[in-house]
Protein backbone atom coordinates (compact mmCIF):
# COMPACT_ATOMS: atom_id res chain seq x y z
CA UNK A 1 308.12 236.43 225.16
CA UNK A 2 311.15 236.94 222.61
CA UNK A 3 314.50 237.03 222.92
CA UNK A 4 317.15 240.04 222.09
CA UNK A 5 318.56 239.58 218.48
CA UNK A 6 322.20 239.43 218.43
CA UNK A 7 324.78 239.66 215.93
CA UNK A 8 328.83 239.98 215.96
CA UNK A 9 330.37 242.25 213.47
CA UNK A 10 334.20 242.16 212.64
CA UNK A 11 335.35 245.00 210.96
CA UNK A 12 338.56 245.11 208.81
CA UNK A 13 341.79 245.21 210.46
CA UNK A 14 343.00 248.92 209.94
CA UNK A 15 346.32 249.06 208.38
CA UNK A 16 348.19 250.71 211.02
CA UNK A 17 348.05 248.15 213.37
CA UNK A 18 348.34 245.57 211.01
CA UNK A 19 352.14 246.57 210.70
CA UNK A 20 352.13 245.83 214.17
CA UNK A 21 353.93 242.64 215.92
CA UNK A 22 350.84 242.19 217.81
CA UNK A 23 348.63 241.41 214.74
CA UNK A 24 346.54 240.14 213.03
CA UNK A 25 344.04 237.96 215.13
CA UNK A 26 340.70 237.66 213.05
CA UNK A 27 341.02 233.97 211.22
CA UNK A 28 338.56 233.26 208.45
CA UNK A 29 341.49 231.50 207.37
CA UNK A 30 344.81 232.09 208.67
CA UNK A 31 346.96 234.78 211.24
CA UNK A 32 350.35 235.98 212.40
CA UNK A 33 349.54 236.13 215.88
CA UNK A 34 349.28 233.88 219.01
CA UNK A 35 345.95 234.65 219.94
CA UNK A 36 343.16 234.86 217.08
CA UNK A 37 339.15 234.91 216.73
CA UNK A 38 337.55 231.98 214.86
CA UNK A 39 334.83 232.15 213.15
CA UNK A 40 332.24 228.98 212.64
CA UNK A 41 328.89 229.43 211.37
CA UNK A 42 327.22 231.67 213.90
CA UNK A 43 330.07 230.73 216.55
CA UNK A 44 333.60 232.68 217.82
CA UNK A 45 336.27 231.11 219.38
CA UNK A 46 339.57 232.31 220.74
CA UNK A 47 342.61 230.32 219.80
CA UNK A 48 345.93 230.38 221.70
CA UNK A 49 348.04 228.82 218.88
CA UNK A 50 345.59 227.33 216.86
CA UNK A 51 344.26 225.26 220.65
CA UNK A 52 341.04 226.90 222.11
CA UNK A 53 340.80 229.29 225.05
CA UNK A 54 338.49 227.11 228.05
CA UNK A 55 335.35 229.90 228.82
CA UNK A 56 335.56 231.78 225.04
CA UNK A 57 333.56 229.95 222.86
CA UNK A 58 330.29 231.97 221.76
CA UNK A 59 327.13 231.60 219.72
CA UNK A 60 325.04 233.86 218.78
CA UNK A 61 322.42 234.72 216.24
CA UNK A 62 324.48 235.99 213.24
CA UNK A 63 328.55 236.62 213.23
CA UNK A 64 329.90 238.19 210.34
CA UNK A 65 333.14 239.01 208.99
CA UNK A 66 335.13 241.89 207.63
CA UNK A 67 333.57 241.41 204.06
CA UNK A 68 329.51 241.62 205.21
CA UNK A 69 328.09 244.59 204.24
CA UNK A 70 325.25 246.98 205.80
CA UNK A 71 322.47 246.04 203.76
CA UNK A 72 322.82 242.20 204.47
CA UNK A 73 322.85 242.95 208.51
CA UNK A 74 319.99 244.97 207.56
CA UNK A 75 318.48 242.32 205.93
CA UNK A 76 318.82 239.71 208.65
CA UNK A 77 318.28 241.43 211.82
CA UNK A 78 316.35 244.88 211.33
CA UNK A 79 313.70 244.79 208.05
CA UNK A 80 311.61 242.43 211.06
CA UNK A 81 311.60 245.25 213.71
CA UNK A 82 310.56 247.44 210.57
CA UNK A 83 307.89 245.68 209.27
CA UNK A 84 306.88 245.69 212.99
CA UNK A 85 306.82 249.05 213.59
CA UNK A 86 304.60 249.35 210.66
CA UNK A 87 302.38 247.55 212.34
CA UNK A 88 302.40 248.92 215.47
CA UNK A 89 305.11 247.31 217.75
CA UNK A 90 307.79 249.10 219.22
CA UNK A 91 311.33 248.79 217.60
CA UNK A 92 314.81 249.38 218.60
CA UNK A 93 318.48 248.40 216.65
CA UNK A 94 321.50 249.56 218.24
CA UNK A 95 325.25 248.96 217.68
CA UNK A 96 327.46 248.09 220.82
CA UNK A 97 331.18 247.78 221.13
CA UNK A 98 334.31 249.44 222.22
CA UNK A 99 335.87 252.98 220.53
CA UNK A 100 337.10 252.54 216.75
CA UNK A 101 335.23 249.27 216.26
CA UNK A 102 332.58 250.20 213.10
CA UNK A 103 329.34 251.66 215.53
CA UNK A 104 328.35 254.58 213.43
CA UNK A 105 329.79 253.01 210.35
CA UNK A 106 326.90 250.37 210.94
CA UNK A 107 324.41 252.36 211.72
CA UNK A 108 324.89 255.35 209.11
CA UNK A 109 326.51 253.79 206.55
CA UNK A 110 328.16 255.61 203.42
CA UNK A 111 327.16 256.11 200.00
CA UNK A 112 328.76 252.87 198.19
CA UNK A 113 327.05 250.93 201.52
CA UNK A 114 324.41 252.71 203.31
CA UNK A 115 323.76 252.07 207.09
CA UNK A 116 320.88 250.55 209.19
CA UNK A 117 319.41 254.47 209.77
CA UNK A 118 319.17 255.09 206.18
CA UNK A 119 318.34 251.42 204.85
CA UNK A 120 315.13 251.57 207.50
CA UNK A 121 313.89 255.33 206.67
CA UNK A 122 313.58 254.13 203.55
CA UNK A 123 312.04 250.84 204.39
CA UNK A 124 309.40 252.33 206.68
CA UNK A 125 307.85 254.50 203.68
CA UNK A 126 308.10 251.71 201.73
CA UNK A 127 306.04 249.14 203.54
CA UNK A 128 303.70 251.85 204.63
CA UNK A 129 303.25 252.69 201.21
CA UNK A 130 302.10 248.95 200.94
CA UNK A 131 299.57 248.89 203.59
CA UNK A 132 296.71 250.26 201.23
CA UNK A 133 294.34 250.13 203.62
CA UNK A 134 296.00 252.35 206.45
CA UNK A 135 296.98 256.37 206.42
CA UNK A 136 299.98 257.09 208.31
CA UNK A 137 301.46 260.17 210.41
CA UNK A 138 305.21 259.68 210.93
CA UNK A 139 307.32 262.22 213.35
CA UNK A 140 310.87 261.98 214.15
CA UNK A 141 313.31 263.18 216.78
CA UNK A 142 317.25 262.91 216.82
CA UNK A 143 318.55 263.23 220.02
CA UNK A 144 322.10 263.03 222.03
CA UNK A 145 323.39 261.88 225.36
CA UNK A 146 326.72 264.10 226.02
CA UNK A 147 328.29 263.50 229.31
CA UNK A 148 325.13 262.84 230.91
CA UNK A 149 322.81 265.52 229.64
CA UNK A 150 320.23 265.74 226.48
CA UNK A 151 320.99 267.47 224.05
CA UNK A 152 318.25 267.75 220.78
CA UNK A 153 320.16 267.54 217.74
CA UNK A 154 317.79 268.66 215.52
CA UNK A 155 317.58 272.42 217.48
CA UNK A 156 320.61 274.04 218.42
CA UNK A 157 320.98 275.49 221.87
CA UNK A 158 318.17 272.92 222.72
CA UNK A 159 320.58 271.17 225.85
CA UNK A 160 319.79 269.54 229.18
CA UNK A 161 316.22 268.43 228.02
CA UNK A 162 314.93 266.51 230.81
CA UNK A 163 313.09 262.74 231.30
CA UNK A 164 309.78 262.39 232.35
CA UNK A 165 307.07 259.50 233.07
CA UNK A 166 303.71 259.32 232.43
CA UNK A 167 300.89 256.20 231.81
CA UNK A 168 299.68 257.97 228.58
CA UNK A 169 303.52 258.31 227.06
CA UNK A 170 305.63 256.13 228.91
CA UNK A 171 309.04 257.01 229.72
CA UNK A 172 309.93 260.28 227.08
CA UNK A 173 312.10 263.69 226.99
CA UNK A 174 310.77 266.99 227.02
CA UNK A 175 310.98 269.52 225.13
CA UNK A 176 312.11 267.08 222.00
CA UNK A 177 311.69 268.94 218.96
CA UNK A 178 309.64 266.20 216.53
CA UNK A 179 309.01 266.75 212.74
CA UNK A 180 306.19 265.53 211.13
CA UNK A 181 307.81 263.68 208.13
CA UNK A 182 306.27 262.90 204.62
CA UNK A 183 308.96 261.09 202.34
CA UNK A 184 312.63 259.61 203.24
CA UNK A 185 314.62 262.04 201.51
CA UNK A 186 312.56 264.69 204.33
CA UNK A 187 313.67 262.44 207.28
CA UNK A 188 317.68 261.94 205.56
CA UNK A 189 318.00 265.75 205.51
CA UNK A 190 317.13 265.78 209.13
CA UNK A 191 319.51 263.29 209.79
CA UNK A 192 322.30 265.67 208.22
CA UNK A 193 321.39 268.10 210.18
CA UNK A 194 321.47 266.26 213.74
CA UNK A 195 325.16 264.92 212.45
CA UNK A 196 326.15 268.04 212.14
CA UNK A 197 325.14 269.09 215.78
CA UNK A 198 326.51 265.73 217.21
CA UNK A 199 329.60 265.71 219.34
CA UNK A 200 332.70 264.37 217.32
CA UNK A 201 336.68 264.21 218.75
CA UNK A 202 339.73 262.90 217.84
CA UNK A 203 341.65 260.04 220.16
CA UNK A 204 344.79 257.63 219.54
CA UNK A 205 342.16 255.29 218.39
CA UNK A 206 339.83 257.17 216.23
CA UNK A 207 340.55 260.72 214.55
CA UNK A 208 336.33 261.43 214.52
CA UNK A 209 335.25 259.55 217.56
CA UNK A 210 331.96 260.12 218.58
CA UNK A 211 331.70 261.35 222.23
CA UNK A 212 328.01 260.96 223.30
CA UNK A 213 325.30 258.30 222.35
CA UNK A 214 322.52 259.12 219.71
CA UNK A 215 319.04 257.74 219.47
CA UNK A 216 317.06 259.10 216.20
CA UNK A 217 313.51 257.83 217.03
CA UNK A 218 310.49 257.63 214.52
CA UNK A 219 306.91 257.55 215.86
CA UNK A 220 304.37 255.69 213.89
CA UNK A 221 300.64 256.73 214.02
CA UNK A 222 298.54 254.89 211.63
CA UNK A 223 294.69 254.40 211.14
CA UNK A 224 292.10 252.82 208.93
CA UNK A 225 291.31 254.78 206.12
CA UNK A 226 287.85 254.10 206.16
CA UNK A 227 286.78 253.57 209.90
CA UNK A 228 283.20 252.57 209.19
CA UNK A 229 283.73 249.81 212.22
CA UNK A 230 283.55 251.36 215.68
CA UNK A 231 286.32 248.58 216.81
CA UNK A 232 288.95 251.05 214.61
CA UNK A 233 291.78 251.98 217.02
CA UNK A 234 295.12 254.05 216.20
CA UNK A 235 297.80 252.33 216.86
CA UNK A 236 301.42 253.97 217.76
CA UNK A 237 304.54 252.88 217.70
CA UNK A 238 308.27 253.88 218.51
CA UNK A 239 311.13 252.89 216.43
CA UNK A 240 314.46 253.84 218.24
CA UNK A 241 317.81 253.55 216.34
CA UNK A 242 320.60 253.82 218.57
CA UNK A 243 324.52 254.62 217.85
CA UNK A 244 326.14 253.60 220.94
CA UNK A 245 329.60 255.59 222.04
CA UNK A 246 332.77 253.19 222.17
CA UNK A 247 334.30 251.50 225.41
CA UNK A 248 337.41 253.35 226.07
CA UNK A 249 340.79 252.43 227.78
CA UNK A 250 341.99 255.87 228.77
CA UNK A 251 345.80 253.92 228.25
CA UNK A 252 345.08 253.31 224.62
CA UNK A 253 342.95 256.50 223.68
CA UNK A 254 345.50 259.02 225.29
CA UNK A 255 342.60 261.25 226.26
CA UNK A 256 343.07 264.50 228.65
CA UNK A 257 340.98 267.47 229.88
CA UNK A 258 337.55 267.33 227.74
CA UNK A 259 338.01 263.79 226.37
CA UNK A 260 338.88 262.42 229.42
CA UNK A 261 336.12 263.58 230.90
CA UNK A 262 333.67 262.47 227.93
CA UNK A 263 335.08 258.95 227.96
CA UNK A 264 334.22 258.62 231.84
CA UNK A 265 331.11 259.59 231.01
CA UNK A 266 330.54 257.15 228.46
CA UNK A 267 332.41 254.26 229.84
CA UNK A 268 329.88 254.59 233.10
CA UNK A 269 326.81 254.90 230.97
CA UNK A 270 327.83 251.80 228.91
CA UNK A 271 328.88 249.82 232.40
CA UNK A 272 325.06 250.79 233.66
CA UNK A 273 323.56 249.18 230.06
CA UNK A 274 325.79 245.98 231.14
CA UNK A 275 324.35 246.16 234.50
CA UNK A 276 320.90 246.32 233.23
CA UNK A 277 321.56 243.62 231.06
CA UNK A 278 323.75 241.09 233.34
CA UNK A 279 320.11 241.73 235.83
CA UNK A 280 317.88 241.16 232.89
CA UNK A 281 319.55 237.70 231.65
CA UNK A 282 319.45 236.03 235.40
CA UNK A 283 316.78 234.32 236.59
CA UNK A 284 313.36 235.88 237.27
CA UNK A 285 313.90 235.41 240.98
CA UNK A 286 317.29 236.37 241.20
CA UNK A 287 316.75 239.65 239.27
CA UNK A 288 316.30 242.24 242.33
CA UNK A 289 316.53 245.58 241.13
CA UNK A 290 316.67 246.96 237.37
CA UNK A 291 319.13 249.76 237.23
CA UNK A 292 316.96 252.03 234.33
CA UNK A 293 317.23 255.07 236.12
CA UNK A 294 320.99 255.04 236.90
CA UNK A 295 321.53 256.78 233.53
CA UNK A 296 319.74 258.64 230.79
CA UNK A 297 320.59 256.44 228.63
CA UNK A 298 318.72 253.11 230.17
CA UNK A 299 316.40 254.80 231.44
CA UNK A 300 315.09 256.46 227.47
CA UNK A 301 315.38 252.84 226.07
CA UNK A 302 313.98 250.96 229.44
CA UNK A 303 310.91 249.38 227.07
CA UNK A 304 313.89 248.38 224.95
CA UNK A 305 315.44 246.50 227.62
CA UNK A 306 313.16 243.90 228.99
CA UNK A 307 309.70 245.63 227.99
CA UNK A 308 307.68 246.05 225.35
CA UNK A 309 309.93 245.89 222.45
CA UNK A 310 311.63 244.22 219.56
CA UNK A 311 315.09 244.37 219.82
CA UNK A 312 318.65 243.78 217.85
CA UNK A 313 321.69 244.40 218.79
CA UNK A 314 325.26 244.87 216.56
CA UNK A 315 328.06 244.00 218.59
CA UNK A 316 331.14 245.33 216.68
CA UNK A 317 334.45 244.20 217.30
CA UNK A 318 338.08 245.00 216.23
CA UNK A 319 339.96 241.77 215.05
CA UNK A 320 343.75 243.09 216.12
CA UNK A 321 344.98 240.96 218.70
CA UNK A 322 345.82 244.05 220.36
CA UNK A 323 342.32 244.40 221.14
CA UNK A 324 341.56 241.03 222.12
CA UNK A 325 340.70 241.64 225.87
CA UNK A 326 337.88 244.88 224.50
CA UNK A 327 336.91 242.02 221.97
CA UNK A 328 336.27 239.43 224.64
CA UNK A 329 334.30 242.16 226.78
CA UNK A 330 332.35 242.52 224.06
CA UNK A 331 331.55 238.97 223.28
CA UNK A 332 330.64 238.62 227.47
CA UNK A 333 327.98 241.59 227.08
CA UNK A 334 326.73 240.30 223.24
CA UNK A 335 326.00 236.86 225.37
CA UNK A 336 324.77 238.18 228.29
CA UNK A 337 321.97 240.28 225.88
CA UNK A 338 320.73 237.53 224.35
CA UNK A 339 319.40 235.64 227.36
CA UNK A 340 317.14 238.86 227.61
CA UNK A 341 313.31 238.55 226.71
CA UNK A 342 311.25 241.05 225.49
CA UNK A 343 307.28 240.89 225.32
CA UNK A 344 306.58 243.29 222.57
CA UNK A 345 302.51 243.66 221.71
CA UNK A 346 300.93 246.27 219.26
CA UNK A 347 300.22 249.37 220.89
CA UNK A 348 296.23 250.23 220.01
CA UNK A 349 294.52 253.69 221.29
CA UNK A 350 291.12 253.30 221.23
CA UNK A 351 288.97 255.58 220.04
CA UNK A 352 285.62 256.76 222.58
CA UNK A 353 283.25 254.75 220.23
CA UNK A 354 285.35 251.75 220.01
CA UNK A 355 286.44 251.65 223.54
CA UNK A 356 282.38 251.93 224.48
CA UNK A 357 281.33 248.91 221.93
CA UNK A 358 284.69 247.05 223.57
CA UNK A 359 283.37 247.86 226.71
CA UNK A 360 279.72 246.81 225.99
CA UNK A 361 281.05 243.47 224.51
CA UNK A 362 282.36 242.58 227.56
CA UNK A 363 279.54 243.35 229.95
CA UNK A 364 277.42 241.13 227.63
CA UNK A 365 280.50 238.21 227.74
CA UNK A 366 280.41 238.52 231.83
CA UNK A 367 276.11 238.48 231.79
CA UNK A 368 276.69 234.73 230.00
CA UNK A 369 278.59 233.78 232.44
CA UNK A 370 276.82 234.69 235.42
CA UNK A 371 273.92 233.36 233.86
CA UNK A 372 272.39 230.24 235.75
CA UNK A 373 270.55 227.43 233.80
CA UNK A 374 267.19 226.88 234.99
């Protein structure tokens, strides 16, 4: 078993609140405000002038401030799920936190400070290249979930795609266009593209908010070059990397008509992931009943969640002290995810020769046992 990874991310406070009474509240050293987030080594605090809050004191695995940038949370809690993947265990990074808070900027990145997607595309070709031994096949998929429904990013007109369940494949969507992939630069064009098709609005909080969760997912095949032994298997992994839609308060976001509607959506989905996880992190007796299927979106990263996985998660936060209350939420569900354990393996298909010889291996291990000295 293996715990969630979890990190806290601050981003810096934007400039138009700043000018605000209410702010600032992030202290690396120093604020205005009452109220303010302190940072200590891999601990957060809130301070009511400068004295401690009772019940909001947090550690976690990493917290980093506003000057951290992509490549060293890269470095620190994703290049292990990568080198995983690589070798066959499933993988998934996603960014958490409410509207405006530094999600996408995470996970995509720009050109002066490129994002987890990017960073890891590159980092899977890499360390395959590496393996010497091995020949890979690598297919990709970028889909989104928009109020509810699946929509394929990478094929337009591709919408409502539909979840399915089967012992061979697990839990997967339908119809999901996948491109066999060769090089990075292949798989960052196809990223482009699903951008493009992704659902973007404007709110009070963020003039390009993104209205629907994305999960661009790489499968990695990958077999001996030289299979001379019949105990050869292929083994197949899934690397999800997941931009999470913001928390909204409809008060602060001023949404109406189609935004109001997609932040419902989104705030339920996100308040079904905290259900999951509040289940997940009690005690194995007390758990009851997972909640996976109450939305698309637990139910596509269910291995994620609990299963057979390694998993990270960026909690990003706002510093303002006008946002300390979607701050602390944050903090609850960051703390809550990393009581979670995962038991992640290496997923191996056998091949018919090398499931026989397994097979025959252990008829001849059960025969010495059964066998009675005379």
């Amino acid at each position: 078993m293996e715990k969630i990874s979890v990190a806290v991310r601050f981003r810096p406070p934007k400039s138009s609140v700043d000018a605000d009474a209410d702010s600032p509240s992030f202290s690396g050293g120093g604020a205005v405000g009452n109220r303010e987030w302190r940072i200590d080594d891999s601990g957060i605090s809130l301070l009511h002038r400068a004295v401690p809050v009772p019940g909001t004191s947090f550690v976690f695995d990493h917290v980093f401030n506003e000057s951290v940038t992509n490549a060293r949370i890269y470095g620190l809690l994703v290049r292990s799920l990568i080198r995983g993947a690589v070798d066959g265990f499933n993988g998934t990074a996603f960014a958490y936190g409410q509207t405006s808070s530094g999600k996408t900027f995470t996970m995509n990145g720009s050109g002066a400070d490129p994002g987890i997607i990017p960073l890891a595309v590159r980092d899977i070709f890499d360390t395959a290249a590496e393996a010497a031994d091995r020949e890979f096949l690598i297919r990709v998929s970028y889909m989104e979930i928009y109020n509810e429904e699946i929509n394929d990013l990478l094929t337009l007109g591709s919408e409502k795609l539909p979840i399915h369940e089967s012992l061979e494949r697990g839990v997967y969507v339908s119809g999901l266009r996948e491109e066999i992939v060769n090089n990075a630069e292949q798989v960052l064009q196809l990223l482009e593209l699903g951008e493009a098709n992704r659902h973007f609005g404007e709110t009070n909080m963020n003039v390009r908010s993104s209205r629907s969760h994305t999960i661009f997912r790489m499968v990695i095949e990958s077999s001996a070059k030289h299979q001379t032994n019949s105990e050869d298997a292929i083994r197949v992994s899934i690397l999800n990397l997941v931009d999470l839609a913001g928390s909204e308060r409809i008060a602060k976001t001023g949404a109406d008509g189609v935004r109001l509607k997609e932040g419902k959506h989104i705030n339920k989905s996100l308040m079904i992931l905290g259900n999951v996880i509040n289940k997940l992190s009690e005690n194995g007796k007390q758990r009851g009943h997972i909640p996976y299927r109450d939305s698309k979106l637990t139910r596509i990263l269910q291995s994620a969640l609990g299963g057979n996985a390694k998993t990270s998660i960026i909690c990003t936060a706002a510093p303002e002290e006008i946002h300390i209350e979607e701050t602390r939420g944050t903090l609850q569900f960051a703390s809550r995810a990393k009581c979670v354990s995962n038991c992640a393996q290496v997923n191996e298909i056998l091949t018919d020769a090398a499931l026989l010889k397994r097979q025959k291996l252990e008829i001849e291990e059960l025969s010495k046992k059964l066998q009675v000295p005379f």
